[in-house]
Protein backbone atom coordinates (compact mmCIF):
# COMPACT_ATOMS: atom_id res chain seq x y z
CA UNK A 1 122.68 67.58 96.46
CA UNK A 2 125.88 69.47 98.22
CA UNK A 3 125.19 68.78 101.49
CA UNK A 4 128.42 71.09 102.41
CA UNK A 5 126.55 74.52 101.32
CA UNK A 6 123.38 76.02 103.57
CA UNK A 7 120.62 76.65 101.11
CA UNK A 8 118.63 78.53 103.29
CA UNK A 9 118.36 80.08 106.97
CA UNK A 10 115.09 79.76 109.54
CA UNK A 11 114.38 82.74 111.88
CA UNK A 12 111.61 83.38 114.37
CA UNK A 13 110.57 85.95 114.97
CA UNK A 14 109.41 86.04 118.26
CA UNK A 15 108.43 82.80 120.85
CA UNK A 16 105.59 83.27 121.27
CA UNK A 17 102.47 81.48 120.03
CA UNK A 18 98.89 82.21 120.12
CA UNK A 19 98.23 78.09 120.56
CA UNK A 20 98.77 76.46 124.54
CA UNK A 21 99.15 72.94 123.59
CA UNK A 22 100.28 71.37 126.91
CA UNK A 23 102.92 69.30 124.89
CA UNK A 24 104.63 71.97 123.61
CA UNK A 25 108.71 71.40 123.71
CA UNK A 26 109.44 75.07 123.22
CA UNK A 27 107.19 76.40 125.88
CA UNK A 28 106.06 79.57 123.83
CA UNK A 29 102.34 79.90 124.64
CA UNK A 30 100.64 83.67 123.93
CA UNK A 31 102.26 85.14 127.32
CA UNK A 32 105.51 83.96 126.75
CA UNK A 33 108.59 85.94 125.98
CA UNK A 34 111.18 83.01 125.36
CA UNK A 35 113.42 83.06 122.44
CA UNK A 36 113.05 86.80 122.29
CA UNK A 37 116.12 88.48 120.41
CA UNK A 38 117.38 91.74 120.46
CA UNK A 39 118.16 93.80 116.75
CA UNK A 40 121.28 93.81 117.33
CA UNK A 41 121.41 89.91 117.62
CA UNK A 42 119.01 89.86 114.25
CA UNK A 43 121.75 92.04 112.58
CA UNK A 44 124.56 89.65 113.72
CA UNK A 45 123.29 86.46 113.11
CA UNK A 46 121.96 87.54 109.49
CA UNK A 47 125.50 88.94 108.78
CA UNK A 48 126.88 85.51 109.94
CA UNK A 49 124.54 83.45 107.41
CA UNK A 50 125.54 85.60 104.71
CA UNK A 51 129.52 85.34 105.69
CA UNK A 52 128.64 81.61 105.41
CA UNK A 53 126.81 81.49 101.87
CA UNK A 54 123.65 80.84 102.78
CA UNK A 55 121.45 81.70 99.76
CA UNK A 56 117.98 82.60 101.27
């Protein structure tokens, strides 16, 4: 395995959940707006994966 190449890249969405666990580390129950992104961020960091290789 080529542990020097990224395979793939992981993007939410949104933050938000429709679960409230209390033990939730990213704090994203249903009313939540953290993590949000704008399009223009989307665009950018897609842009950036591809610059780097990643594949998916």
């Amino acid at each position: 395995m080529d542990y020097g190449r990224i395979s793939f890249v992981w993007l939410e969405i949104t933050g938000r959940c429709q679960l409230e666990c209390g033990h939730c580390y990213a704090e994203s129950g249903p009313a939540g707006d953290h993590g949000r992104m704008r399009v223009e961020d989307w665009r950018r960091v897609i842009d950036q994966a591809a610059e780097i290789g990643a594949l998916r």
